[in-house]
Protein backbone atom coordinates (compact mmCIF):
# COMPACT_ATOMS: atom_id res chain seq x y z
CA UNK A 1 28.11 44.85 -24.19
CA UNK A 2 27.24 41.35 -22.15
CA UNK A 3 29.93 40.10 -20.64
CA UNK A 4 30.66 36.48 -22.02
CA UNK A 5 30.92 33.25 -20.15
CA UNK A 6 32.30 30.28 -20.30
CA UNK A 7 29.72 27.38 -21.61
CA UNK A 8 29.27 24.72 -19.10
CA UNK A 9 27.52 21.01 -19.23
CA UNK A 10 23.29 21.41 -18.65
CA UNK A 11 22.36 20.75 -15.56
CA UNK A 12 21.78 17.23 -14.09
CA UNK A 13 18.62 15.17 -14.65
CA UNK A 14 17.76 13.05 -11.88
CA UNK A 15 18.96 12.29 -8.42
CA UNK A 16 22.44 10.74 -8.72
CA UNK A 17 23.39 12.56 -11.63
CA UNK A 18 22.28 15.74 -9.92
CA UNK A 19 24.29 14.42 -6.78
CA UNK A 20 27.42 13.73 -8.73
CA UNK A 21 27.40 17.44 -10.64
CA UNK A 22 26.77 19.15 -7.48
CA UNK A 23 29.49 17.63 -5.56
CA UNK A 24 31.80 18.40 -8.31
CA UNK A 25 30.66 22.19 -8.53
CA UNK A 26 31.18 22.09 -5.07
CA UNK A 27 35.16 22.52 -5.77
CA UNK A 28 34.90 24.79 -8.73
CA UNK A 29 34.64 28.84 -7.54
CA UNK A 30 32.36 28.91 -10.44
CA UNK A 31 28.63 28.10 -10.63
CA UNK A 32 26.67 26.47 -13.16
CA UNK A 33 24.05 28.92 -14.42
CA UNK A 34 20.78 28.31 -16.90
CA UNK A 35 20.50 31.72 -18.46
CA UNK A 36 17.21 32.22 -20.59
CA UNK A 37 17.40 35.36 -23.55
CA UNK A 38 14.84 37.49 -24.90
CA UNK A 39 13.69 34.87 -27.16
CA UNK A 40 13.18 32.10 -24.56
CA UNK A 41 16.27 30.52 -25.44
CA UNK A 42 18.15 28.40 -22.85
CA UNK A 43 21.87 27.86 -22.39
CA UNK A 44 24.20 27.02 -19.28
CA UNK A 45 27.10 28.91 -18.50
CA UNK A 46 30.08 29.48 -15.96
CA UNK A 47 29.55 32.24 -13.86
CA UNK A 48 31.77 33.93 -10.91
CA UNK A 49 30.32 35.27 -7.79
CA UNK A 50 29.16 38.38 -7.10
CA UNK A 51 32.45 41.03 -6.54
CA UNK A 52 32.95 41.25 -2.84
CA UNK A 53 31.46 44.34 -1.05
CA UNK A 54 31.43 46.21 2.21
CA UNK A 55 28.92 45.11 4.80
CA UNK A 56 28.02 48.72 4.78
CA UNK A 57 27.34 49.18 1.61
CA UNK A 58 24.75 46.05 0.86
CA UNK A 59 22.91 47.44 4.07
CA UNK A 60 22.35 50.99 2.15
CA UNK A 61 20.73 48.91 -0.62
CA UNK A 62 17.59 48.75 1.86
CA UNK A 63 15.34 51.33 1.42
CA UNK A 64 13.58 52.50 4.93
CA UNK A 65 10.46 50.24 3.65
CA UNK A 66 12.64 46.98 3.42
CA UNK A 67 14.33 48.03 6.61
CA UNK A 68 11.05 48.15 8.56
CA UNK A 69 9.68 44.64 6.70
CA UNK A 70 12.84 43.18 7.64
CA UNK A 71 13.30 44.34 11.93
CA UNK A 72 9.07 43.67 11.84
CA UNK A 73 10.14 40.00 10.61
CA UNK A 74 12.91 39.99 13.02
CA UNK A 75 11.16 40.88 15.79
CA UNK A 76 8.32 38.10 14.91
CA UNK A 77 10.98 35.41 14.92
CA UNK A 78 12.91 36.81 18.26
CA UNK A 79 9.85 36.45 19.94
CA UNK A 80 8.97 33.20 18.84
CA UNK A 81 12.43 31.86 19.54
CA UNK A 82 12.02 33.48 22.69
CA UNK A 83 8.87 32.07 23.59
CA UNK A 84 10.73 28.35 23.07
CA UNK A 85 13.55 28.79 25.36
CA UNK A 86 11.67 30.17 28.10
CA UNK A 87 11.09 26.52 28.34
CA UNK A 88 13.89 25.12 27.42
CA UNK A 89 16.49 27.02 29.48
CA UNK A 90 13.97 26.49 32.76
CA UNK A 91 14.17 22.95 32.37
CA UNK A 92 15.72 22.66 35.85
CA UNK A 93 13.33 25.03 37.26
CA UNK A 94 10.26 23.23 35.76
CA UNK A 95 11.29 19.77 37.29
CA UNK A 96 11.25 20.46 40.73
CA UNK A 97 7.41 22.88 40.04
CA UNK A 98 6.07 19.70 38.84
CA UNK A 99 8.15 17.24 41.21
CA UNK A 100 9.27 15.83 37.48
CA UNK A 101 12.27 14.05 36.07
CA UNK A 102 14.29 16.81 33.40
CA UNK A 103 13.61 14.16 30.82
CA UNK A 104 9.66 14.18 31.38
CA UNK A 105 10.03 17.92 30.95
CA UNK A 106 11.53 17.90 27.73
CA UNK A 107 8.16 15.90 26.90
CA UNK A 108 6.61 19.18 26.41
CA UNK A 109 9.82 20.28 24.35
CA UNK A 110 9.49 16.87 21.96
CA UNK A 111 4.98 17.50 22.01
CA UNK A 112 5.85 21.49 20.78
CA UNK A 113 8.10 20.74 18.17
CA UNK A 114 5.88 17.77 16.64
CA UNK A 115 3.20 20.07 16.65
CA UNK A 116 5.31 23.01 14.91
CA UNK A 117 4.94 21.34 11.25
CA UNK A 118 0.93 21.00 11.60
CA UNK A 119 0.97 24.56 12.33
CA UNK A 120 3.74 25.61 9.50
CA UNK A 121 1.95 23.69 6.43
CA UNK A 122 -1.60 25.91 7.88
CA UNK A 123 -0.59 29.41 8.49
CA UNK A 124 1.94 28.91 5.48
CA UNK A 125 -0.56 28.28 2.98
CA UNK A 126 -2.87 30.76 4.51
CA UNK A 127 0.26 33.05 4.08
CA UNK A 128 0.74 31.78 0.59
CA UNK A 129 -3.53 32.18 -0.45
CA UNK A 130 -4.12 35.11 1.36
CA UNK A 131 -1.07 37.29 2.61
CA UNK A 132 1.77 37.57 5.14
CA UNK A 133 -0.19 39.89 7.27
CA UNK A 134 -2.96 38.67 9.24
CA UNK A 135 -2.11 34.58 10.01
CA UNK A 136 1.09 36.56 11.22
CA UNK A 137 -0.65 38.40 13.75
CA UNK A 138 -3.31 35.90 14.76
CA UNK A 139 0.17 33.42 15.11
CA UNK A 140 1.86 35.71 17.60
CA UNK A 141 -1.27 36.71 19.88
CA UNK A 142 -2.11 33.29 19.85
CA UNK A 143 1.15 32.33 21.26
CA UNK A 144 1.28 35.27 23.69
CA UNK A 145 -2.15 34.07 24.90
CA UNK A 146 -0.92 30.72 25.27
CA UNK A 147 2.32 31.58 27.75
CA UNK A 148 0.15 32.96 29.41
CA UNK A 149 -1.93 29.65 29.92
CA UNK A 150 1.13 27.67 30.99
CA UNK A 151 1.40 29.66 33.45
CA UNK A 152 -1.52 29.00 35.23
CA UNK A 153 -1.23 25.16 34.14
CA UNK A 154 -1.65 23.51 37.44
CA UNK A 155 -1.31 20.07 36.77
CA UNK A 156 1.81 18.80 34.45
CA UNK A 157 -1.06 16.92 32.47
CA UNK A 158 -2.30 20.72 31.95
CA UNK A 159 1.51 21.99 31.17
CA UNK A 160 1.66 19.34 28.61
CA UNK A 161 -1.56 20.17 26.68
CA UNK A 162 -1.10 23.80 26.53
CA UNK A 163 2.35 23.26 25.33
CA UNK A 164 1.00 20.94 22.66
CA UNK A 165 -1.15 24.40 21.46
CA UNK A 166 1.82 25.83 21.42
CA UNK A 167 3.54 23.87 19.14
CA UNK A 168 0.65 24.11 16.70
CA UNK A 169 0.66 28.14 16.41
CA UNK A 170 4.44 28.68 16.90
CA UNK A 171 4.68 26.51 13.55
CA UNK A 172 3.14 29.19 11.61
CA UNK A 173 5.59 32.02 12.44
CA UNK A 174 8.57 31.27 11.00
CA UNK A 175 7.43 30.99 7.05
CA UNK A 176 5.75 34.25 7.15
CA UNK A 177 8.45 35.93 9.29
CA UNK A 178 11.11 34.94 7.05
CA UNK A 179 9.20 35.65 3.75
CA UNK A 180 8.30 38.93 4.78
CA UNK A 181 11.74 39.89 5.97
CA UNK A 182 13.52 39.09 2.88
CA UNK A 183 11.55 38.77 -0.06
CA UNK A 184 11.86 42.43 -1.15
CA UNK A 185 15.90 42.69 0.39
CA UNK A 186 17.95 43.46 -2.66
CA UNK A 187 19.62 40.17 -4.21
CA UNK A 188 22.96 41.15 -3.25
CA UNK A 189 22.39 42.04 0.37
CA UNK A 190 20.67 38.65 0.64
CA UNK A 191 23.54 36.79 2.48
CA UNK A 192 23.97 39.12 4.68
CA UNK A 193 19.96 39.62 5.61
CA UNK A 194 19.94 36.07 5.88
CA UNK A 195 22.05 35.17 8.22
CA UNK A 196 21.03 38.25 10.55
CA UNK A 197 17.10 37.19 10.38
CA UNK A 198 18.28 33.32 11.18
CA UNK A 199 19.81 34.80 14.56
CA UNK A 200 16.18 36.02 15.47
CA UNK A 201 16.11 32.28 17.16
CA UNK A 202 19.68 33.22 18.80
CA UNK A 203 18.55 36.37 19.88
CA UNK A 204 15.71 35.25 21.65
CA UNK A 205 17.63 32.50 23.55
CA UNK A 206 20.21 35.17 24.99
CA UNK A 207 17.33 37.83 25.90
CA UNK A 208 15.60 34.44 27.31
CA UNK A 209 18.79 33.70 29.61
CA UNK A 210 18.81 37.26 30.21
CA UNK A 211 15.43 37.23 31.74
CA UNK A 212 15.89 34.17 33.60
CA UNK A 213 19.52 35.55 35.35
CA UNK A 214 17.67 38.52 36.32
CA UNK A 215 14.84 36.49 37.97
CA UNK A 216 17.36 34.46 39.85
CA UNK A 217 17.06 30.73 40.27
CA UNK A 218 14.09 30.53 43.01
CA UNK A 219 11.88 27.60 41.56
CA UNK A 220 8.49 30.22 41.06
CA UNK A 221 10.51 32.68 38.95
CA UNK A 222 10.12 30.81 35.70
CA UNK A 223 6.59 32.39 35.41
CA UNK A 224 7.75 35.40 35.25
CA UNK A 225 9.96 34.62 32.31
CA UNK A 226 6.96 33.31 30.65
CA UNK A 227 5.37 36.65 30.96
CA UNK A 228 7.39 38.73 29.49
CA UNK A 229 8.03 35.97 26.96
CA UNK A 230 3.27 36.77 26.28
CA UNK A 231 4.45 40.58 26.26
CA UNK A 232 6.96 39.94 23.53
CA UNK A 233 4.68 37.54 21.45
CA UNK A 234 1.66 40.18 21.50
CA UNK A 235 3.84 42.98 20.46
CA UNK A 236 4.99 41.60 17.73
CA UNK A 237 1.75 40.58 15.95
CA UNK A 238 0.23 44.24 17.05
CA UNK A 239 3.57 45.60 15.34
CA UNK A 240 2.52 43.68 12.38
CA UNK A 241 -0.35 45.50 12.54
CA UNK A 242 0.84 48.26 11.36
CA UNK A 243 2.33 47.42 8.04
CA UNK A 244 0.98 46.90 4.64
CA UNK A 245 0.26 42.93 3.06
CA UNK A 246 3.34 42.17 1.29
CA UNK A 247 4.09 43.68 -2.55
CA UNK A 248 3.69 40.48 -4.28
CA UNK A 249 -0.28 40.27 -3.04
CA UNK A 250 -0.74 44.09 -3.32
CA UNK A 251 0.20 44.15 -6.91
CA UNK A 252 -1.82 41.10 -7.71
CA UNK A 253 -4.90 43.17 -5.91
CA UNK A 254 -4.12 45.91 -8.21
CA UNK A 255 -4.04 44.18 -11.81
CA UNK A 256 -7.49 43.02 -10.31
CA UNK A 257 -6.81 39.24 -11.32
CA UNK A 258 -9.06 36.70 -8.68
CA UNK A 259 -7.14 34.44 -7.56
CA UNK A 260 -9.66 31.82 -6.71
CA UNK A 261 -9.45 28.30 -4.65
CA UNK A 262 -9.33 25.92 -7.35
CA UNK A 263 -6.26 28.44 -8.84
CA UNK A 264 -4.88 28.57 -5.48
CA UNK A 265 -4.69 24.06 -4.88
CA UNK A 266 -4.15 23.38 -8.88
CA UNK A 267 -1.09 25.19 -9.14
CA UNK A 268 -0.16 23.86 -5.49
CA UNK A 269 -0.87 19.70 -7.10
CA UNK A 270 1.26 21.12 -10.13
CA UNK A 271 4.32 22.16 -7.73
CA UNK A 272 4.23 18.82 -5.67
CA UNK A 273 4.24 17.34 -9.11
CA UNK A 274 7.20 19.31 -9.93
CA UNK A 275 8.86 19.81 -7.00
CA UNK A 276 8.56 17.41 -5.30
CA UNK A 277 12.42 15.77 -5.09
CA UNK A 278 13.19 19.24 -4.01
CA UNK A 279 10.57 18.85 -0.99
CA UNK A 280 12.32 15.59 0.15
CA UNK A 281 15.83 17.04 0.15
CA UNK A 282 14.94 19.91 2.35
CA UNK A 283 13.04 17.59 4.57
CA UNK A 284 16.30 15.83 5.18
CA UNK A 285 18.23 18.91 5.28
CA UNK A 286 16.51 20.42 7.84
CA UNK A 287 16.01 17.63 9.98
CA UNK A 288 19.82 17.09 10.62
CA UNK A 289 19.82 20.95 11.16
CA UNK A 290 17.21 21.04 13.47
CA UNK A 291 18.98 17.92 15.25
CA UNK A 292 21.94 19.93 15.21
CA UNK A 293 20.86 23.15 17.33
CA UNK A 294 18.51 21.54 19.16
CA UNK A 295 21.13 18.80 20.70
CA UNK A 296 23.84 21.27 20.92
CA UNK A 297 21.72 23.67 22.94
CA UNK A 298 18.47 22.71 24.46
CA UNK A 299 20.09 20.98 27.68
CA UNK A 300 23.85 22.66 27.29
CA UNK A 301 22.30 24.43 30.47
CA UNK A 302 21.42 21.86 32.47
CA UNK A 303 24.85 20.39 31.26
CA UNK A 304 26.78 23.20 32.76
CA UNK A 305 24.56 22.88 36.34
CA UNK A 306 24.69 19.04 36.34
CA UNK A 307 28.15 17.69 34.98
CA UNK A 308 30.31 21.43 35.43
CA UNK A 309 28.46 22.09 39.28
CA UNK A 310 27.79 26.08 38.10
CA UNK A 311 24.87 27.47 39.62
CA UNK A 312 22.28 29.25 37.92
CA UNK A 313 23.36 32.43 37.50
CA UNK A 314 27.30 31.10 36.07
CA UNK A 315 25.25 28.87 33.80
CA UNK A 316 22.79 31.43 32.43
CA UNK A 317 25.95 34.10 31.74
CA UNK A 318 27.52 31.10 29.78
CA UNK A 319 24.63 30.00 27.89
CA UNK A 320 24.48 34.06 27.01
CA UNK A 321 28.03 34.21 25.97
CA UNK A 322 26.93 31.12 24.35
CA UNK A 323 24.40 32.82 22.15
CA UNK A 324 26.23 35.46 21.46
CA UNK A 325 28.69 33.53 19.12
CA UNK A 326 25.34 32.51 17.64
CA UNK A 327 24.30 36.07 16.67
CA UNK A 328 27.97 36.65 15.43
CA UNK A 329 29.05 33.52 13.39
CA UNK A 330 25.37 33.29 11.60
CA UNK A 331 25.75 37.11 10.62
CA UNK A 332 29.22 36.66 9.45
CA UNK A 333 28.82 33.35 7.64
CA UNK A 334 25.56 34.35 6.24
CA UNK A 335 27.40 37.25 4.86
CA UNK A 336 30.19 35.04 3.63
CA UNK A 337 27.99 33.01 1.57
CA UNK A 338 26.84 35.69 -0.73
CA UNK A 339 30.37 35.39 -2.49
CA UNK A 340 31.84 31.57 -1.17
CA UNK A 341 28.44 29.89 -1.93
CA UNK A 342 25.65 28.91 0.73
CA UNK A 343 26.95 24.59 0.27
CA UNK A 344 30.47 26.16 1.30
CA UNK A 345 29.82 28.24 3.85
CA UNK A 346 27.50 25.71 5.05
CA UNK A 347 29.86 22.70 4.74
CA UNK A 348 32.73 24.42 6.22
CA UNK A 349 30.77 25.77 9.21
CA UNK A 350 29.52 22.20 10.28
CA UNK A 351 33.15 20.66 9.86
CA UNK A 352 34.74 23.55 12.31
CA UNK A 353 32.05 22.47 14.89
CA UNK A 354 33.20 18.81 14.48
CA UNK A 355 36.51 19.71 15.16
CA UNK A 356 35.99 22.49 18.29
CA UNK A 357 33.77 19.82 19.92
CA UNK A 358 36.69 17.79 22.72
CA UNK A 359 36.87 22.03 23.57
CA UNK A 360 33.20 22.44 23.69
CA UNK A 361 32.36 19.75 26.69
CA UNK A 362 36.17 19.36 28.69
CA UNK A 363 36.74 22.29 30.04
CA UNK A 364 35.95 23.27 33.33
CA UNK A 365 34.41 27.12 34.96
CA UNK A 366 32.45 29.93 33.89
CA UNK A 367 35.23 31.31 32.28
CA UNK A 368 36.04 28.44 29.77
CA UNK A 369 33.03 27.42 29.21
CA UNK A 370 31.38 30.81 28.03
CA UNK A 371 34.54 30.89 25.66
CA UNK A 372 34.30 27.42 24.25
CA UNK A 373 30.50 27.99 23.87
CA UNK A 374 30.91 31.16 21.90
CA UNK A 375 32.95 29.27 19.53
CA UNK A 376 31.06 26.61 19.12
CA UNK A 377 27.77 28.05 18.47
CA UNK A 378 29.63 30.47 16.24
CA UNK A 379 29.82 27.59 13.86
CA UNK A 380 26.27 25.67 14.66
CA UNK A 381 24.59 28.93 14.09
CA UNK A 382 26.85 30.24 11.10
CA UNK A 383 25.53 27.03 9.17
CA UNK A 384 22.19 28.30 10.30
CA UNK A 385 22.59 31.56 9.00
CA UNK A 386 23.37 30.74 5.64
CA UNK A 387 19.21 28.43 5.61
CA UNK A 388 16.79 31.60 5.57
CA UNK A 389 17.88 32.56 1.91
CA UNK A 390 18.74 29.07 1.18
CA UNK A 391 15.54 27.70 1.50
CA UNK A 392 13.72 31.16 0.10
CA UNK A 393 16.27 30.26 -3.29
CA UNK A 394 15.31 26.61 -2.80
CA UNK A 395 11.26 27.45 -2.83
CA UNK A 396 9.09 27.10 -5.75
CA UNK A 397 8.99 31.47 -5.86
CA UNK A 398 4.75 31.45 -5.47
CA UNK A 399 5.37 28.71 -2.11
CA UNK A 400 8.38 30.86 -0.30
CA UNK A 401 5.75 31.42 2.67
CA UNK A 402 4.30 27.86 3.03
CA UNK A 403 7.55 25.55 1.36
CA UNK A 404 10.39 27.15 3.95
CA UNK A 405 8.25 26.85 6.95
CA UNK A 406 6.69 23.34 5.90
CA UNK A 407 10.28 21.90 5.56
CA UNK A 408 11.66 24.00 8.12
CA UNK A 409 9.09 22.88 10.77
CA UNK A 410 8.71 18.84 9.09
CA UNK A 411 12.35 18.79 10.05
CA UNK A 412 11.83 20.16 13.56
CA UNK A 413 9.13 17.40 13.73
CA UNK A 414 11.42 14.43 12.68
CA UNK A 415 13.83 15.85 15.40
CA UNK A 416 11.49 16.84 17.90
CA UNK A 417 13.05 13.56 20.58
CA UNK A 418 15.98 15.39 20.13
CA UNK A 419 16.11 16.83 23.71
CA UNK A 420 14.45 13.85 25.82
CA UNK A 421 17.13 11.81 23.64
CA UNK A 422 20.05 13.47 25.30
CA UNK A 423 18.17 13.80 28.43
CA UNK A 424 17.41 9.79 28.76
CA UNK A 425 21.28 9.04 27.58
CA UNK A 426 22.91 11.59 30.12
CA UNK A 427 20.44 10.43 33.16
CA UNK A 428 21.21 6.83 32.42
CA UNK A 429 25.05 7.44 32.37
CA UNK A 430 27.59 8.89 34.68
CA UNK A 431 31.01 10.56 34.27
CA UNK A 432 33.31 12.06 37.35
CA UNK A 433 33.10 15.78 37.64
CA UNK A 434 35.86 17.88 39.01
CA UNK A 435 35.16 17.20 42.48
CA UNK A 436 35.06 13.47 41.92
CA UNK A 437 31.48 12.99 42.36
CA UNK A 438 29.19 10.64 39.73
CA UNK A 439 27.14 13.65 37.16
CA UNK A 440 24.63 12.89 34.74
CA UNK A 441 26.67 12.35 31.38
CA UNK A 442 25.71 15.71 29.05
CA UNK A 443 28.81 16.51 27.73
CA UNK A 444 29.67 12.82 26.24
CA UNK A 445 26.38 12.63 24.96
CA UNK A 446 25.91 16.08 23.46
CA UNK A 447 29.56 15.59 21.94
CA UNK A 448 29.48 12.40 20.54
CA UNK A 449 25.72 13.18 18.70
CA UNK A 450 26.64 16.88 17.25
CA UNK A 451 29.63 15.09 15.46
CA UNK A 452 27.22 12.60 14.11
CA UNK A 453 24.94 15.13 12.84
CA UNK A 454 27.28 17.74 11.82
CA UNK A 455 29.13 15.38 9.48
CA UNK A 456 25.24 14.35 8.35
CA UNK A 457 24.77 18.23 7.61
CA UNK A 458 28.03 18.44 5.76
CA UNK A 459 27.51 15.32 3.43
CA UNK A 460 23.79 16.53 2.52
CA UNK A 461 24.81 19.68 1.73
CA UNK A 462 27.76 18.64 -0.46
CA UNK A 463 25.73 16.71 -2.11
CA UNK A 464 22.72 19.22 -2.70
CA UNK A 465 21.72 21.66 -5.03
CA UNK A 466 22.34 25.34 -4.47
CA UNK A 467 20.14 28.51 -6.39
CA UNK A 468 22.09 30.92 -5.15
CA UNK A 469 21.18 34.42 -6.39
CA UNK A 470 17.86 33.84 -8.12
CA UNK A 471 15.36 35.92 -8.88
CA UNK A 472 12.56 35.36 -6.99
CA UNK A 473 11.14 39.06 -5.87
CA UNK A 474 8.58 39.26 -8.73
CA UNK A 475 7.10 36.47 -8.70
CA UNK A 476 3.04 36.43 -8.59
CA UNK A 477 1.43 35.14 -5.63
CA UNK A 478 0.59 31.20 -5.59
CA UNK A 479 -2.75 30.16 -8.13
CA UNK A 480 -1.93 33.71 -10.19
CA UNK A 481 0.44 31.18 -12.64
CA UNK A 482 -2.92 28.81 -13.70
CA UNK A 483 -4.84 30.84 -15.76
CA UNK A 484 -2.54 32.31 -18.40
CA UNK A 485 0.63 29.83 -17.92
CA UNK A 486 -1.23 26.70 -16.93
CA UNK A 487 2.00 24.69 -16.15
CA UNK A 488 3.47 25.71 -13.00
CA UNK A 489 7.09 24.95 -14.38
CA UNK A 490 6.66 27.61 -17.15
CA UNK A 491 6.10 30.43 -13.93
CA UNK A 492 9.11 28.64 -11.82
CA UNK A 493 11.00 31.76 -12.13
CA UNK A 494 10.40 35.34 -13.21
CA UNK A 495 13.47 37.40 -14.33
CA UNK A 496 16.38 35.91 -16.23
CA UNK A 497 19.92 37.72 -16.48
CA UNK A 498 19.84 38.03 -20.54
CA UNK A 499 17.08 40.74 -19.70
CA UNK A 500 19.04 43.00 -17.37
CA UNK A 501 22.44 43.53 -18.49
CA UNK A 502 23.21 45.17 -14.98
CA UNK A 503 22.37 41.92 -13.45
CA UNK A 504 24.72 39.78 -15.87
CA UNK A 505 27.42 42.66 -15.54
CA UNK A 506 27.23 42.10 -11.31
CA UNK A 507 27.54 38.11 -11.81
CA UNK A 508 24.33 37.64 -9.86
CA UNK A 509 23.81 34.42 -10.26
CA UNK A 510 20.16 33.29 -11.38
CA UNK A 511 18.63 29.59 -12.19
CA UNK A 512 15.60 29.68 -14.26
CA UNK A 513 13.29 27.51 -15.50
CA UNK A 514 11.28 28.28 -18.86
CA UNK A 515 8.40 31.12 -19.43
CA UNK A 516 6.07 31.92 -21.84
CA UNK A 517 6.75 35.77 -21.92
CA UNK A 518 9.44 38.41 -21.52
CA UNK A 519 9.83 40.39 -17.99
CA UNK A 520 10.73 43.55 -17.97
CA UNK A 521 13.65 44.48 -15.51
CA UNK A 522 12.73 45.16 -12.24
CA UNK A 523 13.56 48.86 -11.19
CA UNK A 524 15.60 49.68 -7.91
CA UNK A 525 14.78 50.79 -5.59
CA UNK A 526 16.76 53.76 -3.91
CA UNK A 527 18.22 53.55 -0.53
């Protein structure tokens, strides 16, 4: 027999009132649920989060199919992240090959990253029309092709315009990688999935700083950085290759409905209509996340050479160490959020970093600073962890290719000064190192900035509305809803819990809009 919950209020209709209810659900352990029944009626209930469960366990839930969909999206998204640092990391290297200031430099940082969202609202629709596969693997031989044309940029004019390119193509990965990862994990191994796919971008910074510690710091080693950085890239869309479109457009192939152009953009008018309050919010959302690794990380580097005096190879161990607490905070709090709620996990996690930032930027040596580092990215990157499913909940279930990517990458846009911001402040200010000498001020200036933006992250999210555990797997690929549903809102989600008493007996939790006919339940799939 179905478990029975407590009632609770409907949810919030506009803005404020949506604001106030989710701050106050913030401090109940329950959430607010809209559960639909066989008969298309609606009620909202209390509902408690999933029972708590071995890591182990929710990883057996992946058959070897989602397994390989998952590392093939991983890999996509290392490589891209990868790709980025290479730059980022070489900043010091790149200034003296062009005879330019570390601030002009991060020009081609600030030109890739307003390029990224031009290149996520492309390949994500083309994901979203016609498949994961192929804008995938034209994305990551593009941007293979392109490391390999900055490094035979001769002129900084040329660095800058193939960089630009760069921008536009890298844009496109992370939508597709992340949909394809994790739209067929099972729900309650999402969490968990999450946060490990997030640390893709983590991953590739630490195998970046590995690469450029074993090059040494000789000025003409970054290119070789950047070719193994084209090696990655291509290997990744060849891997991609090699697996099947994604289930969602393989069983719309099958029931032989034609999904046609006008389908495709009158659905997508009818979910801007719709959804479009929920576009904003993300925007925002990611923008002070993207503000928030970018400014704790892209010059923390050149921070340690400038204002600590470590050479090269001290500051590339310590930016590894660095990214290492990455990899291990967004896995855990990713994990975490599955049962404490992604607003939680994701409020909490920005707080600690407010509070570990005076031992972040005062300490002094390798030693410390790899330690402090860890920490402190444990927490950046354990708020990132928890955004992958997030934003995948978030997303209008037809748009989770083009709508997390588009926001995603809008927000890296909005941020994209983020680096030449810090760079300009710390050049133009000076603090005494240990030796007593005048150093360009990084530490002050990345401190005083992460505080302002992790508090920014905190306040959105508490304020924000959370979908964790819905249903989104079975839903149709975008312009399949126009035809029989005609309004996009009646197709906003598939499954409901009245239909599948296992679900309700778990507690996943599900949000649902309305539809016009019954589901059935979606079978598991063994491990």
């Amino acid at each position: 027999m179905a478990m029975q919950n407590e009632p609770a209020d409907p949810l919030a209709k506009g803005i404020l009132p949506t604001a106030k209810q989710s701050w106050s659900d913030l401090f109940k352990w329950k959430q607010r649920v809209v559960v639909i029944n066989d008969l298309g009626e609606t009620h909202t209930e209390w509902q408690s989060p999933p029972p708590w469960r071995n890591p182990i366990s929710l990883f057996m839930l992946l058959s070897a199919r989602d397994w390989l969909y998952f590392l093939v999206g991983l890999f996509a998204w290392t490589a891209d992240a990868f790709d980025f640092h290479a730059l980022s990391i070489q900043q010091y290297k790149l200034s003296k090959y062009y005879s330019r200031t570390k601030t002009e430099i991060s020009t081609a940082i600030t030109l890739t990253l307003l390029l990224r969202s031009v290149g996520a609202a492309v390949f994500g629709l083309l994901g979203d029309r016609f498949g994961r596969k192929w804008p995938m693997v034209g994305n990551m031989v593009i941007l293979g092709l392109l490391q390999i044309a900055t490094i035979y940029s001769v002129t900084f004019e040329q660095f800058l315009a193939v960089r630009s390119l760069f921008g536009l193509f890298m844009g496109g990965v992370y939508g597709n990688a992340v949909a394809m990862a994790l739209e067929n994990c099972p729900l309650d191994a999402r969490g968990l999935m999450s946060g490990i796919m997030q640390q893709g971008y983590s991953l590739g910074y630490v195998l970046a700083a590995c690469a450029n510690l074993g090059v040494g710091g000789a000025t003409e080693t970054w290119k070789t950085v950047f070719w193994i950085a084209a090696g990655l890239s291509i290997a990744a869309g060849l891997a991609r290759c090699l697996f099947p479109e994604s289930k969602q457009f393989r069983e719309a192939k099958k029931s032989g409905h034609h999904i046609t152009a006008t389908d495709f953009w009158k659905e997508t008018k009818s979910m801007l209509g719709t959804e479009w309050r929920m576009c904003i919010y993300c925007i925002i959302l990611m923008t002070w996340f993207n503000f928030y690794s970018h400014t704790s990380q892209d010059s923390y580097t050149t921070f340690m050479i400038e204002q600590k005096e470590l050479n090269n190879d001290a500051a590339s161990r310590a930016s590894i160490w660095m990214k290492v607490g990455a990899c291990v905070g967004g896995t855990i709090i990713g994990y975490l959020s599955q049962f404490v709620g992604r607003r939680r996990a994701i409020v909490v996690s920005a707080l600690m970093s407010c509070f570990l930032i005076p031992a972040w930027i005062l300490p002094e040596g390798e030693a410390s600073l790899s330690a402090s580092g860890f920490f402190m990215q444990f927490f950046v990157q354990g708020a990132w962890g928890v955004i992958p499913i997030h934003l995948n909940e978030l997303s209008p279930p037809a748009y989770r290719s083009s709508f997390p990517g588009i926001t995603y990458q809008l927000g890296n846009m909005i941020s994209s000064p983020s680096a030449q911001i810090v760079n300009a402040i710390a050049e133009s200010h000076f603090v005494r190192n240990k030796s007593g000498k005048l150093a360009q001020a990084y530490g002050p200036t990345m401190g005083i900035a992460t505080v302002i933006i992790a508090l920014g992250i905190a306040v959105t999210a508490a304020f924000g509305p959370e979908k964790r555990g819905r249903h989104f797997e079975n839903a149709g690929p975008a312009g399949a809803n126009v035809g029989h549903q005609g309004d996009l809102e009646k197709a906003v989600d598939v499954v409901s819990l009245a239909e599948d008493p296992k679900v309700e007996a778990t507690h996943e939790v599900e949000h649902v809009g309305t539809r016009n006919e019954p589901q059935e339940p979606k079978k598991e799939t063994p491990a």
